[in-house]
N, C-alpha and C. Protein backbone atom coordinates (compact mmCIF):
# COMPACT_ATOMS: atom_id res chain seq x y z
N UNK A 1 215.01 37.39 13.01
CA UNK A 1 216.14 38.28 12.85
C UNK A 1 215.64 39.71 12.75
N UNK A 2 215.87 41.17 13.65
CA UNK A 2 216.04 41.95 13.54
C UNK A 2 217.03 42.49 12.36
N UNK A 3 216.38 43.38 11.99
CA UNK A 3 217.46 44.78 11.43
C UNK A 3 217.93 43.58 9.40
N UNK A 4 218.98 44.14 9.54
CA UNK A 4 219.12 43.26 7.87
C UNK A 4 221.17 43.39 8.27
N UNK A 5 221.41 42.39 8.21
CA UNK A 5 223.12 42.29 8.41
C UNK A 5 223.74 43.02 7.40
N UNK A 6 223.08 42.49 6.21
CA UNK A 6 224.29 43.51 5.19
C UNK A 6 223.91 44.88 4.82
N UNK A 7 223.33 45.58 5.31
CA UNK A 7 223.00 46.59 5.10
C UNK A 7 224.01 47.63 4.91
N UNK A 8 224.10 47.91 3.57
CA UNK A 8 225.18 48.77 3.37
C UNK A 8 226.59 47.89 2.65
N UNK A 9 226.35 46.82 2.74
CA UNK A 9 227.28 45.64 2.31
C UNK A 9 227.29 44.63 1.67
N UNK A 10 225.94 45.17 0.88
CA UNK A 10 225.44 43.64 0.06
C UNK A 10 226.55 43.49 -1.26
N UNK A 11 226.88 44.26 -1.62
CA UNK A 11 228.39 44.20 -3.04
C UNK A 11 229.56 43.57 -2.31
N UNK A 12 230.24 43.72 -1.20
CA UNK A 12 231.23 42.88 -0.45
C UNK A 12 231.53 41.54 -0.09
N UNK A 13 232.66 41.47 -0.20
CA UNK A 13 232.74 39.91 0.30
C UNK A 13 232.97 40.03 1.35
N UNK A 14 232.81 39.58 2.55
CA UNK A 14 233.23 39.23 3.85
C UNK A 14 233.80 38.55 4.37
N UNK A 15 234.90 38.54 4.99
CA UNK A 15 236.23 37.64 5.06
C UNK A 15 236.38 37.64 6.39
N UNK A 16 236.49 38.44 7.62
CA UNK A 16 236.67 38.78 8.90
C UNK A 16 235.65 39.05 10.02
N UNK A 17 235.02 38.94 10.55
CA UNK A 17 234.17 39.11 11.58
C UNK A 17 234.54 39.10 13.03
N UNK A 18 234.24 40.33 13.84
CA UNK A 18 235.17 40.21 15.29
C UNK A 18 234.26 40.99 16.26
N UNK A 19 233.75 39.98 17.44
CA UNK A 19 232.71 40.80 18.05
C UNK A 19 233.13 41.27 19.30
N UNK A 20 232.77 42.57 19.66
CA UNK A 20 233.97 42.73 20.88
C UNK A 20 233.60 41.95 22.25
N UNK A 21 233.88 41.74 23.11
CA UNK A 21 233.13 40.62 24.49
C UNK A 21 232.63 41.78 25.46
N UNK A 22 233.15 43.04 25.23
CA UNK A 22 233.02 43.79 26.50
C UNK A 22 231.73 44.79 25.82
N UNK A 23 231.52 44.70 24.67
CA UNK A 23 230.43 45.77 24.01
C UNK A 23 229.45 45.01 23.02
N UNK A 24 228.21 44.02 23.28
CA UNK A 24 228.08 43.31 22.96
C UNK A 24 227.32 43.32 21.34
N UNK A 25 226.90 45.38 21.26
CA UNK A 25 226.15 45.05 20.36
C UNK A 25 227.42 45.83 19.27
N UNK A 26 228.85 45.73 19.62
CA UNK A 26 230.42 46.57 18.80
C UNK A 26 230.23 44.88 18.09
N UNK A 27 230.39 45.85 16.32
CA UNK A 27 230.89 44.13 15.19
C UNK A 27 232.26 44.98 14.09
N UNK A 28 232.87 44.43 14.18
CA UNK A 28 234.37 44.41 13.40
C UNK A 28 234.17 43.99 12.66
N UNK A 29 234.21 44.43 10.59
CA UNK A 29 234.29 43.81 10.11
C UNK A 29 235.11 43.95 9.20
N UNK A 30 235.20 42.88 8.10
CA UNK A 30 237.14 42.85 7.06
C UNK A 30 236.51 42.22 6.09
N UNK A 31 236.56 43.00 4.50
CA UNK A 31 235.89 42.39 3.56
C UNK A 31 236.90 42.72 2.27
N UNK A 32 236.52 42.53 1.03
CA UNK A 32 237.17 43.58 0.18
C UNK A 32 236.65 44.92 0.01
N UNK A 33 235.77 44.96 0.55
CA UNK A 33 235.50 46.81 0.59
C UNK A 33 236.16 47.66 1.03
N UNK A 34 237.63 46.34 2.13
CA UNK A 34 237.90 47.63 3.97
C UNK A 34 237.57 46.77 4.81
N UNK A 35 237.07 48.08 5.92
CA UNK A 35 237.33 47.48 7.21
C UNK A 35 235.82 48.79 7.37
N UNK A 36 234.87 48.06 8.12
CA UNK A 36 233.92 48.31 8.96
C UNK A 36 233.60 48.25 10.20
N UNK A 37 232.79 49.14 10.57
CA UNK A 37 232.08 48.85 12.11
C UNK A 37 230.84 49.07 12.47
N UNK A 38 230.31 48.50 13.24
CA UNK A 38 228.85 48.97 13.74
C UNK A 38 228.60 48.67 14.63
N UNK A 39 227.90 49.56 15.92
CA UNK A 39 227.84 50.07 17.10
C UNK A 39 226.68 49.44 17.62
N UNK A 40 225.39 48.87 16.40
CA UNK A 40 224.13 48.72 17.10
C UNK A 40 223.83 47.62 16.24
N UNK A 41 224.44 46.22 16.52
CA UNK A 41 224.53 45.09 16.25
C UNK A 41 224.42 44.70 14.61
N UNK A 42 224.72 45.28 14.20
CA UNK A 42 224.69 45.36 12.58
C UNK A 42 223.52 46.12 11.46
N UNK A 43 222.85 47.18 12.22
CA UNK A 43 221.86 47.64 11.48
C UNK A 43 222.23 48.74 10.41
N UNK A 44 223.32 49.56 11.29
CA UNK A 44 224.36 50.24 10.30
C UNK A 44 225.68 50.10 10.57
N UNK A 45 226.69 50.15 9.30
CA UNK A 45 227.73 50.25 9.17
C UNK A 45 228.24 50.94 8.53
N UNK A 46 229.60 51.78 9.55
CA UNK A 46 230.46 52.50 8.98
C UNK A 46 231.87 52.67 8.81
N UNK A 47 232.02 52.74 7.18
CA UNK A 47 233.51 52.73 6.80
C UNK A 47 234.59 53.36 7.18
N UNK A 48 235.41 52.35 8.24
CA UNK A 48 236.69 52.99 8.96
C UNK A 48 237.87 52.59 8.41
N UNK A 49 238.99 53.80 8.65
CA UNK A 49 240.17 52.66 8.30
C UNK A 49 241.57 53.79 7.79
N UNK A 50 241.35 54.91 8.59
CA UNK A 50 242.47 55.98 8.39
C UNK A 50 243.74 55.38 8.64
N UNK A 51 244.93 55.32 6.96
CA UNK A 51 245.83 54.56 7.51
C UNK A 51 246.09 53.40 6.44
N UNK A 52 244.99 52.60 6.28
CA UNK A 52 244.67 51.21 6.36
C UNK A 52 244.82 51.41 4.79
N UNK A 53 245.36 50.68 3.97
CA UNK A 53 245.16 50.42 2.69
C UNK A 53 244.16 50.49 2.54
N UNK A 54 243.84 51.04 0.87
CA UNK A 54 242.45 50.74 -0.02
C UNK A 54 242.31 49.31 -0.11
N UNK A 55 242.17 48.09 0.63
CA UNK A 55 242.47 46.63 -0.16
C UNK A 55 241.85 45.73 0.67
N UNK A 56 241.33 44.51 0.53
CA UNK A 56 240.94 43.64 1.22
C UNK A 56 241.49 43.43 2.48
N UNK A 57 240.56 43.29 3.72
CA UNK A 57 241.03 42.67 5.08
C UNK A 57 240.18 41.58 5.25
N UNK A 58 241.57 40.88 4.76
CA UNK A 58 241.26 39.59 4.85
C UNK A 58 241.32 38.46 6.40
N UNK A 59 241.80 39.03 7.63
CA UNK A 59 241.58 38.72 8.93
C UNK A 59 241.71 40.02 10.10
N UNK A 60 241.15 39.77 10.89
CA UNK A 60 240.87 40.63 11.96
C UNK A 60 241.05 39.99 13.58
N UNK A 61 241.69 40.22 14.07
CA UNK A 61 241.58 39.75 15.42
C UNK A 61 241.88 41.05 16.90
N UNK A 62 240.70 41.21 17.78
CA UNK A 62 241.26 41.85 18.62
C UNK A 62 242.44 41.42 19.81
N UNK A 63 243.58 41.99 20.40
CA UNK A 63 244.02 41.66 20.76
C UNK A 63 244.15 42.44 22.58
N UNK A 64 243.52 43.26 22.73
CA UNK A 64 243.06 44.27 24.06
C UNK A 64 241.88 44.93 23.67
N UNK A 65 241.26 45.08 24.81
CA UNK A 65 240.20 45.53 24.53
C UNK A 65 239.84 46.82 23.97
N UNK A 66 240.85 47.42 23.19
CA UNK A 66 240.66 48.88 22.04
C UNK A 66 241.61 48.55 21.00
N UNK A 67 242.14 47.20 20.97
CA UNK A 67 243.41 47.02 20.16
C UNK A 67 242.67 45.88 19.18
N UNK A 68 243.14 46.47 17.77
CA UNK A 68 242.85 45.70 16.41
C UNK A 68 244.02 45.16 16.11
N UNK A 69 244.24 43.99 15.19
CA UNK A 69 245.12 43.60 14.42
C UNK A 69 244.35 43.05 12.76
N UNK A 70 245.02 43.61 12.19
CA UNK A 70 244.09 43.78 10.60
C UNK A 70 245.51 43.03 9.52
N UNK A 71 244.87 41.68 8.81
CA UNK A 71 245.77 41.50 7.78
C UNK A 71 245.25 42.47 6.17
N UNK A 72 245.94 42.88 5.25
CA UNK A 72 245.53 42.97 4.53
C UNK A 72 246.22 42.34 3.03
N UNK A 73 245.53 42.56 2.16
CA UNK A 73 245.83 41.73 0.91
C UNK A 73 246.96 43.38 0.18
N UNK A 74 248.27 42.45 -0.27
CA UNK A 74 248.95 42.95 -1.35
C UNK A 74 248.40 42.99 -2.39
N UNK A 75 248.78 44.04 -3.42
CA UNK A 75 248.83 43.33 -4.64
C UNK A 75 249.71 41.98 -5.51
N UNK A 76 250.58 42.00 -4.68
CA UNK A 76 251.38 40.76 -5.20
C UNK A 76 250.94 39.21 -4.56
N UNK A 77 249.36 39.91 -3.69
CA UNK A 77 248.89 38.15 -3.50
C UNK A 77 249.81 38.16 -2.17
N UNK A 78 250.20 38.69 -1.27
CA UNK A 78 250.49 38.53 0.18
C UNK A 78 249.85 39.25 0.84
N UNK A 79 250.15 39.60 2.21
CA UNK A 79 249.81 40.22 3.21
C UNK A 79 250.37 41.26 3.84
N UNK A 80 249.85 42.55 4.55
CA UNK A 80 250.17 43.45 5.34
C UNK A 80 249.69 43.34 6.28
N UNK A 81 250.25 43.72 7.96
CA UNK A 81 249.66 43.56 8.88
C UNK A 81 249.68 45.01 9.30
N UNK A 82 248.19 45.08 9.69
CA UNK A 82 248.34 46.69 10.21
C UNK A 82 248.27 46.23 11.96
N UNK A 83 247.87 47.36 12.84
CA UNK A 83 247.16 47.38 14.22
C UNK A 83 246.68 48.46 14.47
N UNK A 84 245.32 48.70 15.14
CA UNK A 84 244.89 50.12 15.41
C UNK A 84 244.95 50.02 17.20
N UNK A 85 244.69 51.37 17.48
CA UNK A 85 244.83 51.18 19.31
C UNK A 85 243.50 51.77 19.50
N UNK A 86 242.44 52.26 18.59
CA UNK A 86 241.59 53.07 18.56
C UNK A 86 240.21 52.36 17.82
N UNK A 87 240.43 50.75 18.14
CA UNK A 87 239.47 49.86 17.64
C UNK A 87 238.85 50.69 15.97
N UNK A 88 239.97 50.62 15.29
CA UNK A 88 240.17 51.13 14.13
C UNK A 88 239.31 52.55 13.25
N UNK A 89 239.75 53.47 14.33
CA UNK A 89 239.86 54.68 13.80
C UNK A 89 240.75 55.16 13.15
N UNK A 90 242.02 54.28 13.26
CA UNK A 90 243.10 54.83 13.11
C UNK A 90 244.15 53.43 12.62
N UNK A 91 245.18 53.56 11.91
CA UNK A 91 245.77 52.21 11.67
C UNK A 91 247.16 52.76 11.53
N UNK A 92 248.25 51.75 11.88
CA UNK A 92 249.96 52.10 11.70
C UNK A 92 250.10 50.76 11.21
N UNK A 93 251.03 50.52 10.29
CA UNK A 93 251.55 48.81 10.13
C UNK A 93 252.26 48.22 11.58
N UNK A 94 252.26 46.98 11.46
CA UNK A 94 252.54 45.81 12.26
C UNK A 94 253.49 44.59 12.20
N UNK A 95 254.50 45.21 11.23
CA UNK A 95 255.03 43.82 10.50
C UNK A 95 256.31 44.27 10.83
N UNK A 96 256.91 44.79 12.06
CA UNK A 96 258.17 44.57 12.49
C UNK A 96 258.77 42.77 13.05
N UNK A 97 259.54 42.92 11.71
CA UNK A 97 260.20 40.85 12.34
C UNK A 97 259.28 39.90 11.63
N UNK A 98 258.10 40.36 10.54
CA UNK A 98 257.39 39.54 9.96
C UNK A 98 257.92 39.26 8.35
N UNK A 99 258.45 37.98 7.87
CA UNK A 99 258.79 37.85 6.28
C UNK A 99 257.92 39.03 5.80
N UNK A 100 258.64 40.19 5.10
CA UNK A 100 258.12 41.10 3.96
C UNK A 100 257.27 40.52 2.57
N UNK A 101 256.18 41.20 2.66
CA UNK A 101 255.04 40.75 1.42
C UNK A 101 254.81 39.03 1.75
N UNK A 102 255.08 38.27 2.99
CA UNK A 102 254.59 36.89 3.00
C UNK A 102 253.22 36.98 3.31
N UNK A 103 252.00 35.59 2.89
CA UNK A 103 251.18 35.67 2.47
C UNK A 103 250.53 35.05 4.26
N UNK A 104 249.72 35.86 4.85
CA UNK A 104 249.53 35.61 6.09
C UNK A 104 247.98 34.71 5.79
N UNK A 105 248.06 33.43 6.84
CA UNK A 105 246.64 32.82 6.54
C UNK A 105 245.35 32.74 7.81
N UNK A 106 246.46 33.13 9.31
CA UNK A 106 245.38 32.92 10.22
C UNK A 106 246.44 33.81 11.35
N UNK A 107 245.68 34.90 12.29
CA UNK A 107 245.97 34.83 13.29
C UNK A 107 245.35 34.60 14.82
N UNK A 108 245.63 34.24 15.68
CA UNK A 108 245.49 33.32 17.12
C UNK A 108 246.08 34.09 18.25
N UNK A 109 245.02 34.62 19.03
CA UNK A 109 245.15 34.96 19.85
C UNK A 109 245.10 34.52 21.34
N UNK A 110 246.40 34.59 22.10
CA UNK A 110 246.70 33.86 23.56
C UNK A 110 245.24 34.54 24.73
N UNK A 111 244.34 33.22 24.69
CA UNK A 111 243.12 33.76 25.69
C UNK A 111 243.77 34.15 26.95
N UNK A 112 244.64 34.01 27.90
CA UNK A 112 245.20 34.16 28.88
C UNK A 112 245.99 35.28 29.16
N UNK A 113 246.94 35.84 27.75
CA UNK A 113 247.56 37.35 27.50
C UNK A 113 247.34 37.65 26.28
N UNK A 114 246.48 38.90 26.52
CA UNK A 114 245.98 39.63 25.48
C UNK A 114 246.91 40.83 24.52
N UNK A 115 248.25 40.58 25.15
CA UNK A 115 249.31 40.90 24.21
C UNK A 115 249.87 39.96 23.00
N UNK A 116 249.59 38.56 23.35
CA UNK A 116 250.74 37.86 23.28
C UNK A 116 249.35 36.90 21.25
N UNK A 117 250.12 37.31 20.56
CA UNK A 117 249.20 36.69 18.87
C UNK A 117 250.25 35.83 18.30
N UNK A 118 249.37 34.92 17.65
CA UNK A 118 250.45 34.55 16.73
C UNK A 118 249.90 34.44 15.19
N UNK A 119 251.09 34.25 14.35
CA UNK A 119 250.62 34.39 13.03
C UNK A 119 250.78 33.11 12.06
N UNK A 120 250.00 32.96 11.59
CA UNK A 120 250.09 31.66 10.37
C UNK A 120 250.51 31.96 9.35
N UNK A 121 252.37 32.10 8.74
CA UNK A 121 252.17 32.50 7.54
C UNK A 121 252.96 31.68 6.61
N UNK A 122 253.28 31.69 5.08
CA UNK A 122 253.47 30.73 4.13
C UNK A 122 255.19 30.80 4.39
N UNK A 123 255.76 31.56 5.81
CA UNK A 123 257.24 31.10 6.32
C UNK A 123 257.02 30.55 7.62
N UNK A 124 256.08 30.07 7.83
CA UNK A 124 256.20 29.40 9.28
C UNK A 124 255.27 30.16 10.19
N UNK A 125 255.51 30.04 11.61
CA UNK A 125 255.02 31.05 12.49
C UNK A 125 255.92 32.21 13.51
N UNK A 126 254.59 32.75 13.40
CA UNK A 126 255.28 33.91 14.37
C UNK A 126 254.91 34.51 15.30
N UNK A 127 255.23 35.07 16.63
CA UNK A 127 255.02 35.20 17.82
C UNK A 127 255.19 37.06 17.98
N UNK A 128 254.00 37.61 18.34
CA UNK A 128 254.55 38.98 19.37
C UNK A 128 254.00 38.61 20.37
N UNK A 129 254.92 38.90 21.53
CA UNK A 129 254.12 39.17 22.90
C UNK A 129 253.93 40.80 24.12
N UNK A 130 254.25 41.62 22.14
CA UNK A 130 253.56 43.04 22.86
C UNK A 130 252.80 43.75 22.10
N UNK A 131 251.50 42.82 21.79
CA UNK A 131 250.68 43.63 21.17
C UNK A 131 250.88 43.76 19.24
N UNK A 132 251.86 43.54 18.95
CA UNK A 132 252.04 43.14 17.52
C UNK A 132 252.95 44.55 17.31
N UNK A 133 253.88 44.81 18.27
CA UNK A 133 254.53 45.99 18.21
C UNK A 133 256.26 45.05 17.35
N UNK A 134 256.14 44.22 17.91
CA UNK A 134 257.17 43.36 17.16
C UNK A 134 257.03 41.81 16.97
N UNK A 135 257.73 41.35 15.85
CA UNK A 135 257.22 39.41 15.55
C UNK A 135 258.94 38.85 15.75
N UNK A 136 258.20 37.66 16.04
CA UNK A 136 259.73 36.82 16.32
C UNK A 136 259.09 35.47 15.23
N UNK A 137 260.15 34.61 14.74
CA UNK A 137 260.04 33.61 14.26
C UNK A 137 259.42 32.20 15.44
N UNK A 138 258.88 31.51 15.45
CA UNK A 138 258.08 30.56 16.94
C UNK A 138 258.50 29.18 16.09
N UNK A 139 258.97 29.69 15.26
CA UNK A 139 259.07 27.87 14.57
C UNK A 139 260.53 27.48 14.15
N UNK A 140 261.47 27.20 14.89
CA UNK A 140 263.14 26.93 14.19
C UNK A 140 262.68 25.66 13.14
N UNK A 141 262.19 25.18 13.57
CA UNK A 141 262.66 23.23 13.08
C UNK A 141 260.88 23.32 11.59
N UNK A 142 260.50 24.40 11.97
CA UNK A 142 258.76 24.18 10.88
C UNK A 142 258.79 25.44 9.91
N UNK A 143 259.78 25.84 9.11
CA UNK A 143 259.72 26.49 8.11
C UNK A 143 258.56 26.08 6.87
N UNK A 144 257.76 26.05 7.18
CA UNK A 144 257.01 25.48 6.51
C UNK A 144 255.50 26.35 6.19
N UNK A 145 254.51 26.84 5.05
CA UNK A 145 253.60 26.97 5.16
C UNK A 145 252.67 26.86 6.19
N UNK A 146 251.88 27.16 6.96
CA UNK A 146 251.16 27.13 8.20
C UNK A 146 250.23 27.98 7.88
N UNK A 147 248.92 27.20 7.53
CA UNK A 147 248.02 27.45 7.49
C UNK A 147 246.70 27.57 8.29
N UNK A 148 246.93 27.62 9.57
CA UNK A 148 246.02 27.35 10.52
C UNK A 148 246.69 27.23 12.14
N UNK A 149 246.31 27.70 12.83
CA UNK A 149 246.68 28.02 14.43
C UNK A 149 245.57 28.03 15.52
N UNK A 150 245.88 26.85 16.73
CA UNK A 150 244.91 26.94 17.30
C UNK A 150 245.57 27.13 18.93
N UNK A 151 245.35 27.89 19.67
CA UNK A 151 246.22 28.04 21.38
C UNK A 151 245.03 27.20 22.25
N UNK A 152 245.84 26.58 22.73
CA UNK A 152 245.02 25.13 23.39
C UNK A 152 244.58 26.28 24.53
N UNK A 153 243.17 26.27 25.08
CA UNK A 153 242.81 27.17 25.42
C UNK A 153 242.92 26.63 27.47
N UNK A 154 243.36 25.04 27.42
CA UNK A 154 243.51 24.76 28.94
C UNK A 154 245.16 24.94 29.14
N UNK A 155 246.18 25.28 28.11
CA UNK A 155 247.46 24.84 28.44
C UNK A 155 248.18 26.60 27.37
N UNK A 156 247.90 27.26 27.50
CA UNK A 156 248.30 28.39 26.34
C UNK A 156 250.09 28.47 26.44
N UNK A 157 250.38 27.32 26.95
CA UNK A 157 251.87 27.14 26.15
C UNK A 157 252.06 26.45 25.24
N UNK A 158 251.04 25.66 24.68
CA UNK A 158 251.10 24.90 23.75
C UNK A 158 249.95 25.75 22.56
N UNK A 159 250.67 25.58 20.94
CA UNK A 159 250.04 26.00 19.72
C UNK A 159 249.99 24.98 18.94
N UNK A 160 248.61 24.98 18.48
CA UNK A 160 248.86 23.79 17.27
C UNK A 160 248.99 24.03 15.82
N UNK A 161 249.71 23.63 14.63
CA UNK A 161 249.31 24.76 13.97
C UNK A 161 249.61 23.39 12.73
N UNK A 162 248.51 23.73 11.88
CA UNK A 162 248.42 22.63 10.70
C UNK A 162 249.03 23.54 9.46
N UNK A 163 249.56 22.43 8.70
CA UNK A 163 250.57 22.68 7.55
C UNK A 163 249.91 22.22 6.26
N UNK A 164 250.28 22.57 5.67
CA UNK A 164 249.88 22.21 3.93
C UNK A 164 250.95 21.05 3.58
N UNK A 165 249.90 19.95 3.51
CA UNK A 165 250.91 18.76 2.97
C UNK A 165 251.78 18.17 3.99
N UNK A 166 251.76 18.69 5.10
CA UNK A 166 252.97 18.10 6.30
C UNK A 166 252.51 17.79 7.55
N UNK A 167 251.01 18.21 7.85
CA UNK A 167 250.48 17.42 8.84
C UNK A 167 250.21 18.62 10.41
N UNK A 168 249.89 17.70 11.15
CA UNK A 168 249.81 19.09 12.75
C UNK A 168 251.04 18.64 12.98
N UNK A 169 251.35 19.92 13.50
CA UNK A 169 252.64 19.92 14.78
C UNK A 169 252.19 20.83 16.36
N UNK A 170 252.59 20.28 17.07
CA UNK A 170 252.50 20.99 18.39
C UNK A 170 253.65 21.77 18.54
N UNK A 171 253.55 22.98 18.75
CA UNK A 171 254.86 24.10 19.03
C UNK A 171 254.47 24.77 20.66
N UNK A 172 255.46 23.68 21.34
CA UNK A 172 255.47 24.33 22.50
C UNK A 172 256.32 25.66 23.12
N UNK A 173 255.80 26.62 23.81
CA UNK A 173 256.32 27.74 24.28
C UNK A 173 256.66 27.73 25.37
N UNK A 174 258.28 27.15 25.80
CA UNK A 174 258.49 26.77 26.91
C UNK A 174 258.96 28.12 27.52
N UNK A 175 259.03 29.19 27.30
CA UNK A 175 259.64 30.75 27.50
C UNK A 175 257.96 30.79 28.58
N UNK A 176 256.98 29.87 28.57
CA UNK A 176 255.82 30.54 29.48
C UNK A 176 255.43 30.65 30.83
């Protein structure tokens, strides 16, 4: 191993990790410190996040190739969703159409459209398919906790998404 990973980060917890595909030695990261980055495969890192709450980011997913989507921790023990367009120089919230203060656990991104995320949260799931500019509800009949989301990566109309206490369900997206 080159260089030392936590450098600059050994007090943090680390919760998020996101490596970009098109910049191989760009690392995204989401801890309770914030939100980090580093340019030259982890030797240094620097604290970004104009915008972004003082508070844990607790998931990270890119969704275009300069586009962030950042959960972060409430104080009341839920979630905020931010998005940056500036691979997080910059942050605006994201939670148009998303349950207010619900506690988000995973988001899943469509390999096929890089607009199109979905969200795992303790009201079910939820769907944008522009970039996280707006959420729709993806689940009528699964109001339910959803803790986990996976987009079948040969069929991306189909989501799988496991529940607390209630088992997998397949949520197909016949709108595809």
């Amino acid at each position: 191993m080159t260089g030392s990973f936590d450098r600059g980060l050994h007090s943090d917890l680390l919760r998020a990790l996101v490596l970009h595909p098109q910049r191989p030695a760009s690392l995204y990261l989401g801890g309770t410190a914030g939100f980090f980055r580093s340019r030259d495969a982890g030797d240094r890192w620097l604290r970004l996040g104009t915008g972004l709450p003082d508070a844990e980011v607790h998931l990270l997913v890119l969704v275009a190739p300069s586009t962030l989507v950042a959960a972060v921790r409430t104080a009341s023990g839920g979630s905020s969703l931010w998005k940056s367009p500036d691979l997080g120089a910059s942050w605006q919230p994201a939670e148009n159409g998303l349950p207010g203060g619900a506690a988000l656990y995973q988001l899943a991104a469509d390999p096929r459209r890089p607009a199109t995320l979905y969200a795992a949260t303790e009201k079910g799931v939820f769907v944008t398919d522009d970039a996280a500019a707006s959420w729709q509800p993806l689940n009528a009949g699964l109001p339910v906790p959803v803790l986990s989301l996976a987009v079948d990566p040969h069929d991306p109309r189909q989501l799988y998404a496991g529940s607390l206490f209630r088992g997998l369900f397949t949520l197909p997206r016949s709108d595809r």
